[in-house]
N, C-alpha and C. Protein backbone atom coordinates (compact mmCIF):
# COMPACT_ATOMS: atom_id res chain seq x y z
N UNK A 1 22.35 10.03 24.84
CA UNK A 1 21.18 9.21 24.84
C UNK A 1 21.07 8.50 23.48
N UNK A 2 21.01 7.23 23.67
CA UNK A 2 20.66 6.17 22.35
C UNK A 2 19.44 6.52 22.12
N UNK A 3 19.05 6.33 20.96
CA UNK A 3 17.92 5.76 20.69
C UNK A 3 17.32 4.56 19.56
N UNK A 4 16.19 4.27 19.90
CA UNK A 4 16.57 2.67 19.39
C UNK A 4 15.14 2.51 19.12
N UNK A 5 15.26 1.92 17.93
CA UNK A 5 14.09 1.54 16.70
C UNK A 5 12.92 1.32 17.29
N UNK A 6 12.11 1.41 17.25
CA UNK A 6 10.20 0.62 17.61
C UNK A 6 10.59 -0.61 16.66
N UNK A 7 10.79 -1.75 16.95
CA UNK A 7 10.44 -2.67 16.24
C UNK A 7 9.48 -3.15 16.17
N UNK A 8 8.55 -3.43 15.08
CA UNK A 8 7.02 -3.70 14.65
C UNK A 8 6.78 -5.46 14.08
N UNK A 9 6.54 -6.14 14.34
CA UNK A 9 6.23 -7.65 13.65
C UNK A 9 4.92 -6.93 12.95
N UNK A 10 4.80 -7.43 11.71
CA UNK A 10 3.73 -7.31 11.18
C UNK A 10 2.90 -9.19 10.94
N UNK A 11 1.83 -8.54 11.02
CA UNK A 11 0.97 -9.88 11.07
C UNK A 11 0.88 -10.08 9.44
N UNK A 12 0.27 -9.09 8.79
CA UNK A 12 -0.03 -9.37 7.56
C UNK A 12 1.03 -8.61 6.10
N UNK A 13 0.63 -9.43 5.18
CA UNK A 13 1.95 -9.43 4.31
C UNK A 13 1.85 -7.91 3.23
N UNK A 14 2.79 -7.29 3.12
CA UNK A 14 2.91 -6.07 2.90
C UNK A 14 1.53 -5.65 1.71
N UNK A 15 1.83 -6.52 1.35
CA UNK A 15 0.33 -6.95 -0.36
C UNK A 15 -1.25 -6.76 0.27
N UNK A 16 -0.88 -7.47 1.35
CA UNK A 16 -2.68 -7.38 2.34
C UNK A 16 -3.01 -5.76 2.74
N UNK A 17 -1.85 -4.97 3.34
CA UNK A 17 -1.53 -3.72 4.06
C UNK A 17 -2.02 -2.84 2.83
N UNK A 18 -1.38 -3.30 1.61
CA UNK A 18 -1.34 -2.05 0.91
C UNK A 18 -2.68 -1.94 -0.02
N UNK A 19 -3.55 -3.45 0.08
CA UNK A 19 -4.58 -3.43 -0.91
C UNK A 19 -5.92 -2.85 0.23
N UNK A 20 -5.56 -2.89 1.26
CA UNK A 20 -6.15 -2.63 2.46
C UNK A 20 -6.70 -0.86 2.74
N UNK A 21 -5.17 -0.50 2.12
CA UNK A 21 -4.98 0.97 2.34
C UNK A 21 -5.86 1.74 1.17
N UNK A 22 -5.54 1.03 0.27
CA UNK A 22 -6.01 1.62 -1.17
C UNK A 22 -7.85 1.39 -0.94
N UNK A 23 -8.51 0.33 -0.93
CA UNK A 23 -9.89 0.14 -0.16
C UNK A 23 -10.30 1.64 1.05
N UNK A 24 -9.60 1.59 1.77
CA UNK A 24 -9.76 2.28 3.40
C UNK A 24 -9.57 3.88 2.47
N UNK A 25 -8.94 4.55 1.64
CA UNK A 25 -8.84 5.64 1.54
C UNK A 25 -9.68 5.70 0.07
N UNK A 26 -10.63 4.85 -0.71
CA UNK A 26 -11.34 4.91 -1.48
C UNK A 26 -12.81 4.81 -1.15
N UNK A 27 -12.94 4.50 0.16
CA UNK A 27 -14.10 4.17 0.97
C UNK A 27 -14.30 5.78 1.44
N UNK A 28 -13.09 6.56 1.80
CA UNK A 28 -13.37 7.74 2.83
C UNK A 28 -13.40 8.80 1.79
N UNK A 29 -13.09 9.00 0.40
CA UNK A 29 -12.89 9.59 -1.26
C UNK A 29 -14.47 9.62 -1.65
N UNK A 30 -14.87 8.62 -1.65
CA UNK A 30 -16.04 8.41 -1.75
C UNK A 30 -17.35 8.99 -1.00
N UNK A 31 -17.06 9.55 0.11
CA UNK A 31 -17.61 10.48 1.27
C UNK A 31 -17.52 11.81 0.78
N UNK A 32 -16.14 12.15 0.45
CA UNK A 32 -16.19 13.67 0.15
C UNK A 32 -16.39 14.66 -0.78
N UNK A 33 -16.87 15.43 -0.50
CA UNK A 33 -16.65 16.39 -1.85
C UNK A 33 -15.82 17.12 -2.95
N UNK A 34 -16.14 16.88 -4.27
CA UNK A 34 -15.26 17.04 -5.22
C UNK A 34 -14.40 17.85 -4.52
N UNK A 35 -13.09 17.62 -5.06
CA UNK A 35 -12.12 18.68 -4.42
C UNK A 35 -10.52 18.09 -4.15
N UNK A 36 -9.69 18.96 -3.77
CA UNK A 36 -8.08 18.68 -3.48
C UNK A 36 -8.10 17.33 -2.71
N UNK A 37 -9.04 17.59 -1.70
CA UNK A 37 -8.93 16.01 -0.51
C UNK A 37 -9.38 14.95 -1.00
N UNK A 38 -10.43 15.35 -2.12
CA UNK A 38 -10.55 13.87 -2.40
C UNK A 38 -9.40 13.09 -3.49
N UNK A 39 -9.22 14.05 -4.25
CA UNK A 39 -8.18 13.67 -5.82
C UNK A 39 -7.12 13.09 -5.05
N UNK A 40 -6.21 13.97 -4.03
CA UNK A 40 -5.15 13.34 -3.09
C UNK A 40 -5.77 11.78 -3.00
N UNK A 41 -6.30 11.40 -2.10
CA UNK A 41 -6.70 10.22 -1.70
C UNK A 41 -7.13 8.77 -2.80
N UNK A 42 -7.58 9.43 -3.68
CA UNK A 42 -7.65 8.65 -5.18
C UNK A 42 -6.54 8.14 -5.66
N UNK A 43 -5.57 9.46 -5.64
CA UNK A 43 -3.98 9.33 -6.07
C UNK A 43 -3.49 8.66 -5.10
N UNK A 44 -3.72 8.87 -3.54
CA UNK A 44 -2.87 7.54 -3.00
C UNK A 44 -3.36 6.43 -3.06
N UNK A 45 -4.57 5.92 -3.21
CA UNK A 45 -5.48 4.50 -3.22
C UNK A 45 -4.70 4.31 -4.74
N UNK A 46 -4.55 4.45 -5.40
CA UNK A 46 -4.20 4.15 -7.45
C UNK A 46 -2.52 4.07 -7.13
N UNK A 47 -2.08 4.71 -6.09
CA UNK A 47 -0.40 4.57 -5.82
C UNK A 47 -0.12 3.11 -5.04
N UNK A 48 -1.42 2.91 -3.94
CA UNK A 48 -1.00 2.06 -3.17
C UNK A 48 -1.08 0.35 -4.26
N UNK A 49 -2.52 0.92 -5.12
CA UNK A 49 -2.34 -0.55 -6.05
C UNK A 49 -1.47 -0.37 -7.07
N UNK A 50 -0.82 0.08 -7.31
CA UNK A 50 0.27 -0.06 -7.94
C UNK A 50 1.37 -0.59 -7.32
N UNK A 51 2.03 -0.16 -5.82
CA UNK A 51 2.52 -0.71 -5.31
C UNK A 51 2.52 -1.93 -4.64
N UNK A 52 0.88 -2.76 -4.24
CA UNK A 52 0.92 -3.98 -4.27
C UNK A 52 0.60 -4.81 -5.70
N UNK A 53 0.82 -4.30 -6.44
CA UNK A 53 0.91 -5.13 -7.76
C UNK A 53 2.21 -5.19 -8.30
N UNK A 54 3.20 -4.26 -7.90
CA UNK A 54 4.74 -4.60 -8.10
C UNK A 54 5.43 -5.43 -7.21
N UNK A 55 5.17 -5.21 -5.87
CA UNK A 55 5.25 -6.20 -5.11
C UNK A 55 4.95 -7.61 -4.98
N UNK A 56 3.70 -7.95 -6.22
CA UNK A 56 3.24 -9.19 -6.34
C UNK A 56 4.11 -9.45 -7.50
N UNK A 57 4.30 -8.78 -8.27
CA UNK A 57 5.23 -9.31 -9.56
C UNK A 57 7.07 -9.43 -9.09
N UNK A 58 7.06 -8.68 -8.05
CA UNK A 58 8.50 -9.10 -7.70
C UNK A 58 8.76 -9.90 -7.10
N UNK A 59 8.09 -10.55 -5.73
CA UNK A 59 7.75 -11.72 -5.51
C UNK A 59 7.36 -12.92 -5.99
N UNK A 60 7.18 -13.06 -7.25
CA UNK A 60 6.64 -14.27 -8.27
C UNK A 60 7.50 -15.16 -8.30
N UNK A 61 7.19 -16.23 -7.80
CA UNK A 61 8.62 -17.03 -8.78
C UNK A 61 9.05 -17.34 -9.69
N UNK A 62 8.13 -16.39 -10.95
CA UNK A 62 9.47 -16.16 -12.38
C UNK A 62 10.40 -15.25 -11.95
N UNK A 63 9.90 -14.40 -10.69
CA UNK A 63 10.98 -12.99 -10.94
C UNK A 63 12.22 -13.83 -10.58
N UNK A 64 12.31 -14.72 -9.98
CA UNK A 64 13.50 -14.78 -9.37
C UNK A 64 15.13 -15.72 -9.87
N UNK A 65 15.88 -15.03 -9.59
CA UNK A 65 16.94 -15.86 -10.79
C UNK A 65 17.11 -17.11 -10.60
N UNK A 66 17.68 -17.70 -11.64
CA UNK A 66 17.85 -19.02 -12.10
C UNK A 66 19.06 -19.72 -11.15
N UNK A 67 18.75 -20.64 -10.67
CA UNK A 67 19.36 -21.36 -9.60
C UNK A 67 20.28 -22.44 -10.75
């Protein structure tokens, strides 16, 4: 038996997803009480903007080499 990928089109651009994510799990951080669940969720919202802010700098068109 093969098996074979879920292919996904995404509508929106990885930068929208991830500033999205970081919002959506700082919104639900914000609900809970001090504690392991919330620090986790802080740490991934502060991971995810980090990761759409490298993503915006690698995408730039200084990043990209000289033609």
């Amino acid at each position: 038996m093969i098996k074979r990928r879920r292919r996904v089109k995404q509508t929106t651009s990885l930068h929208e997803r991830l500033i999205a994510f970081a919002h959506e799990a700082r919104e639900k951080a914000s609900s809970l009480p001090a504690g392991r669940e919330k620090q986790d969720l802080l740490k991934k919202a502060g991971q995810a903007d980090t990761a759409a802010h490298l993503n915006e700098w690698i995408s730039s068109p200084r990043s990209q080499p000289p033609k």
